[in-house]
Protein backbone atom coordinates (compact mmCIF):
# COMPACT_ATOMS: atom_id res chain seq x y z
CA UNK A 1 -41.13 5.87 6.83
CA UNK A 2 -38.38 4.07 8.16
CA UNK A 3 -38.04 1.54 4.89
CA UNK A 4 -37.80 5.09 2.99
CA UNK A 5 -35.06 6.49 4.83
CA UNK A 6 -32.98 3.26 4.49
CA UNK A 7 -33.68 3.33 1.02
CA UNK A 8 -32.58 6.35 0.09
CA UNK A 9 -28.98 5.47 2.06
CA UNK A 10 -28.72 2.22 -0.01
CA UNK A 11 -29.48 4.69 -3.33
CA UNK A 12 -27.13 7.02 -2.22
CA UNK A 13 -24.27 4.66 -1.40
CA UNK A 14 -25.01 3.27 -4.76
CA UNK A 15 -24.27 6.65 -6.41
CA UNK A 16 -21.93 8.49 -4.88
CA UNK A 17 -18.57 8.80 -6.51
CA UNK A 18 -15.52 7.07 -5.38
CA UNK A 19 -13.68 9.29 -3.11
CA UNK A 20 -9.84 9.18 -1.35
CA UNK A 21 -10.05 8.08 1.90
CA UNK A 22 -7.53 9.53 3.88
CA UNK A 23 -4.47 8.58 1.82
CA UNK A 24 -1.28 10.08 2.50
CA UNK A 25 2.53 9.37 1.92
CA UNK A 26 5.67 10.62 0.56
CA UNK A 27 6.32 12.90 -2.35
CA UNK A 28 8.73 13.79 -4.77
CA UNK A 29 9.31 16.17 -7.49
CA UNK A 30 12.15 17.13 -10.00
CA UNK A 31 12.18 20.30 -12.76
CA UNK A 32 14.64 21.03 -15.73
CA UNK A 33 14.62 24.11 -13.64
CA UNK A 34 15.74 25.62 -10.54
CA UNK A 35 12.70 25.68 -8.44
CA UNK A 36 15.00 27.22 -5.39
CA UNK A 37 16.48 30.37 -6.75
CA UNK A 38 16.07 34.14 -7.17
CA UNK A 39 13.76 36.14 -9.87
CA UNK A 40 16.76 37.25 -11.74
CA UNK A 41 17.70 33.51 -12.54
CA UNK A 42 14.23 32.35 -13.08
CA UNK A 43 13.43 35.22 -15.55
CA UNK A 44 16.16 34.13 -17.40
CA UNK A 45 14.89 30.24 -17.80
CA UNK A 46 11.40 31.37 -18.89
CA UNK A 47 10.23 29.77 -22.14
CA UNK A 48 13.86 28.55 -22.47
CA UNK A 49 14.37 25.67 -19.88
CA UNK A 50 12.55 24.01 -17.61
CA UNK A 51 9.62 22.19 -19.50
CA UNK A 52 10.04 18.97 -18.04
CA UNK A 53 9.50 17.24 -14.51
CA UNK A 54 8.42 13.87 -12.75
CA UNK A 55 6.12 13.95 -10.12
CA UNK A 56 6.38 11.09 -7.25
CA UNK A 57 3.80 9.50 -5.13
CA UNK A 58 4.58 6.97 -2.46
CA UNK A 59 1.33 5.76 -0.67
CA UNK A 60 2.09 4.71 3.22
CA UNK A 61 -1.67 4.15 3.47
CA UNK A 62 -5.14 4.63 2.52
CA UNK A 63 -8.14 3.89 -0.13
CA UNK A 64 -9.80 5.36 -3.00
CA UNK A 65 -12.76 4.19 -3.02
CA UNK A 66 -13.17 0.39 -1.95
CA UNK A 67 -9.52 0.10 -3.11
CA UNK A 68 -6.40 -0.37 -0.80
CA UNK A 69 -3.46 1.57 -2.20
CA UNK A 70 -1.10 0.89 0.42
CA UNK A 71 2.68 0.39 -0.07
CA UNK A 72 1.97 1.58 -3.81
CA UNK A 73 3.47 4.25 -5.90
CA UNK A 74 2.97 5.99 -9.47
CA UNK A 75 5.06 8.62 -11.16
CA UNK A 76 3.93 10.56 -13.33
CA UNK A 77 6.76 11.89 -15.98
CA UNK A 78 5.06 15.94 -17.83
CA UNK A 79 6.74 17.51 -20.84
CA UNK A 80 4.93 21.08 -20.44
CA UNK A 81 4.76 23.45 -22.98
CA UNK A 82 6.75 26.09 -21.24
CA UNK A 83 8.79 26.65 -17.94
CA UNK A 84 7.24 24.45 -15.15
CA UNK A 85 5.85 26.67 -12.33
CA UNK A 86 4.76 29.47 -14.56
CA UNK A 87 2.27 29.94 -17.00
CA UNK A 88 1.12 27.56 -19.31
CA UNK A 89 0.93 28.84 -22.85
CA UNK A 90 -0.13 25.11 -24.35
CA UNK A 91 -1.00 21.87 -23.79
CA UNK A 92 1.40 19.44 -22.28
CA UNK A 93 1.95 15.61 -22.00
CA UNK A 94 1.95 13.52 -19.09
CA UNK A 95 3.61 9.49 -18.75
CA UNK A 96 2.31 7.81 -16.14
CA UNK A 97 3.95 5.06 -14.64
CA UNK A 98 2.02 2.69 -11.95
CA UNK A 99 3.66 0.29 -10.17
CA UNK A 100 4.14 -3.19 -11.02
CA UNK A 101 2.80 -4.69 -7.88
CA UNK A 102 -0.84 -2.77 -8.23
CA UNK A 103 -3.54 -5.13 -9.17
CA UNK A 104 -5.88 -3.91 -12.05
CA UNK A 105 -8.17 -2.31 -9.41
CA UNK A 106 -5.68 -0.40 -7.55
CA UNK A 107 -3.59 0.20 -11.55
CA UNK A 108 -7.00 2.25 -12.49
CA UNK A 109 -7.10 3.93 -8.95
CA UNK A 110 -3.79 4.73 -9.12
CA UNK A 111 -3.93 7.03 -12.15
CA UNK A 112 -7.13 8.59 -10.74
CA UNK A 113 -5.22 9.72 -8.19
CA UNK A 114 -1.94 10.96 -10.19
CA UNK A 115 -4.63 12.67 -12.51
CA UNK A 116 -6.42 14.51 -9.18
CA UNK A 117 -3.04 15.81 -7.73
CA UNK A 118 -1.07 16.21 -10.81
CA UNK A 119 -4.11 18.63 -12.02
CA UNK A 120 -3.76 19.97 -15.57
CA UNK A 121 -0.38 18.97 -15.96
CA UNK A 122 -1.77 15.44 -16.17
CA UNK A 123 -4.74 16.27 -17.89
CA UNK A 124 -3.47 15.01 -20.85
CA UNK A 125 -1.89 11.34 -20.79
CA UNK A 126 -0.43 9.92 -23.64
CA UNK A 127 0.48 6.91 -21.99
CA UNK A 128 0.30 4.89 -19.01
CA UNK A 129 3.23 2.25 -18.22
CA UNK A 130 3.99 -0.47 -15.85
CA UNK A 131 7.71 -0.83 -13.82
CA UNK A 132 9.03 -1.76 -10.47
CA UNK A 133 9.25 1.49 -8.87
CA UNK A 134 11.99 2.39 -5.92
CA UNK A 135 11.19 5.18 -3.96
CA UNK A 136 13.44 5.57 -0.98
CA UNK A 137 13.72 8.73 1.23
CA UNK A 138 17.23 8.70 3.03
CA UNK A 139 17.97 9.62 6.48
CA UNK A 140 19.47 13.27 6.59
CA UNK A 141 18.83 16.40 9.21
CA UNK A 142 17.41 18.62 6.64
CA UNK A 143 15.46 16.05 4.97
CA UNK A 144 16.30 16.65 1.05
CA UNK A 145 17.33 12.99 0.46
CA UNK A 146 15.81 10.80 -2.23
CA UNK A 147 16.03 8.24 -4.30
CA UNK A 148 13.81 7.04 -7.25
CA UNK A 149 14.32 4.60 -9.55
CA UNK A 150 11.08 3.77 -12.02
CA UNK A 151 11.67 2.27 -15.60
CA UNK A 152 12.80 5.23 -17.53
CA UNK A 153 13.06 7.31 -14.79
CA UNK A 154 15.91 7.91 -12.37
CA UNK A 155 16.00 10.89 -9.85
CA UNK A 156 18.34 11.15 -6.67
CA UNK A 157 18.13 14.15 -4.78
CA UNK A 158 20.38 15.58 -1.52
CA UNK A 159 20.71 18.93 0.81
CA UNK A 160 20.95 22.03 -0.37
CA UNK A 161 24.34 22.99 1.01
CA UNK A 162 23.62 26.89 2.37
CA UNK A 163 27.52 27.60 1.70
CA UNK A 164 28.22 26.06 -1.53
CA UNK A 165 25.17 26.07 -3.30
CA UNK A 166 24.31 29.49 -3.64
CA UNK A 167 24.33 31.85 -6.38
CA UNK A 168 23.32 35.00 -5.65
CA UNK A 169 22.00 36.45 -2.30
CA UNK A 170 18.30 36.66 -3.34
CA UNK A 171 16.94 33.30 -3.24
CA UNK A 172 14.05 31.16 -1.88
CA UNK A 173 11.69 28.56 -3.14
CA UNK A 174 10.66 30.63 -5.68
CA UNK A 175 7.87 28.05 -7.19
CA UNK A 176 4.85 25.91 -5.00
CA UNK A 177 5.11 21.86 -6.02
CA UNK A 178 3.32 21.09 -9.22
CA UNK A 179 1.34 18.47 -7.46
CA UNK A 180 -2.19 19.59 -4.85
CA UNK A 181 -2.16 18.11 -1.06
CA UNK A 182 1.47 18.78 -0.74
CA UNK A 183 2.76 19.59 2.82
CA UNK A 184 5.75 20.11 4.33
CA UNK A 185 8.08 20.83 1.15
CA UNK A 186 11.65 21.31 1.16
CA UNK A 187 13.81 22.21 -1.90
CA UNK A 188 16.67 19.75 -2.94
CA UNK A 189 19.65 19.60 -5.31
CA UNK A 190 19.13 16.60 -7.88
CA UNK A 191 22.15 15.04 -8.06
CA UNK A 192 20.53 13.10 -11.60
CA UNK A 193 17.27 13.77 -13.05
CA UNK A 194 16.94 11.69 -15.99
CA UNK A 195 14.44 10.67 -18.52
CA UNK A 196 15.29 7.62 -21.36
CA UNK A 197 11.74 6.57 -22.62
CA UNK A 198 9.75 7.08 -25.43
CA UNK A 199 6.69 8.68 -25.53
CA UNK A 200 7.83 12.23 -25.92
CA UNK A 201 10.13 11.72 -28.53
CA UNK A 202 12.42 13.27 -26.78
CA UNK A 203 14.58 12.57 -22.95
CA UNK A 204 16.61 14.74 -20.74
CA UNK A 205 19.11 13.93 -18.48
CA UNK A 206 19.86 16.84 -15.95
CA UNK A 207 21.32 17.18 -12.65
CA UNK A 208 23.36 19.48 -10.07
CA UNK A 209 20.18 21.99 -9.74
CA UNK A 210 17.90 22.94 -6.50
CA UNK A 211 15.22 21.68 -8.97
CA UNK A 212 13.56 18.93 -6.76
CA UNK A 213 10.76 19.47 -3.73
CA UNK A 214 10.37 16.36 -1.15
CA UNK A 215 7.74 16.63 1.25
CA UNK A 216 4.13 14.12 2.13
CA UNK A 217 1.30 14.27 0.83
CA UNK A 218 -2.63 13.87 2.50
CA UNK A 219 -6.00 13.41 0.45
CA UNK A 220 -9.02 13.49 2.46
């Protein structure tokens, strides 16, 4: 009996997927759009504006699988098919971009992950690259400082000031992060949010718009 119970642990260990274990970190997001703002100005960027955004993860520790991911990041860089946060009327693309330190291993475990929490939007990669990635989350009170800095992707972030950065008196964080897991979001100006690569055929470069959520991020 015993040599039957043991056996069916070793078969099951054998089996059973991969899973995250515990990994957490820092995230990072940037739109096209404003993602803190009232329904007056969002109604007017639907289907217009707002189709592209990078989405940032910087692992502090943990493992997928049998595989150490810490001190790693990936980014992944979507061209939607309509304004991020609402309704999807299409397909869209996703870039991924793993960083340049990740072994094979941790390069494949990497884009599992960015493919788990990026959900549909990263359903559909067209590519996957490898850069040195910066990822640097600055010192401030209200915590909307960032830095990233990943091949052809640049995004800096700061504080949304509550004086001079309004538009209208009916505004909030209008739209959840794109990405699952995250916790403890808070809405930021980007300063730049820029895009020069290839694999869309097209870039953006865009900037001075609460378009950006920083906040961490934990898989269980």
């Amino acid at each position: 009996m015993r040599w039957l119970v043991l056996s069916a642990l070793a078969l099951f260990v054998l089996v059973a997927p991969a899973s995250a274990a515990g990994i957490s970190g820092q995230y990072l997001e940037a739109r096209t759009c404003e993602v803190f703002t009232g329904p007056c100005f969002s109604n007017a960027d639907t289907s217009l504006v707002g189709r592209h955004g990078v989405m940032a993860w910087k692992i502090e520790k943990g493992r997928l699988g049998s595989v150490n991911l810490d001190g790693l990041s990936i980014v992944a860089v979507v061209a939607a098919s309509d304004t991020l946060g609402q309704r999807q009327v299409g397909a869209g693309k996703a870039l991924l971009i793993v960083d340049r330190h990740a072994s094979a291993e941790q390069r494949d475990a990497l884009v599992r992950l960015a493919k788990a929490q990026g959900g549909d939007l990263v359903k559909n990669v067209v590519a996957v690259e490898t850069a040195p990635i910066t990822f640097e989350f600055c010192e401030c009170q209200e915590g909307g400082c960032a830095r990233l800095n990943a091949g052809a992707v640049r995004i800096e972030t700061r504080c949304i000031n509550a004086k001079h950065d309004k538009t209208c008196g009916n505004e909030w964080a209008l739209y959840p992060p794109l990405a699952r897991d995250v916790k403890d979001a808070r809405a930021a100006v980007t300063v730049e949010h820029s895009y020069t690569g290839t694999a869309f055929n097209e870039t953006w470069k865009h900037g001075e718009c609460r378009g950006a959520y920083l906040g961490s991020f934990s898989v269980k």
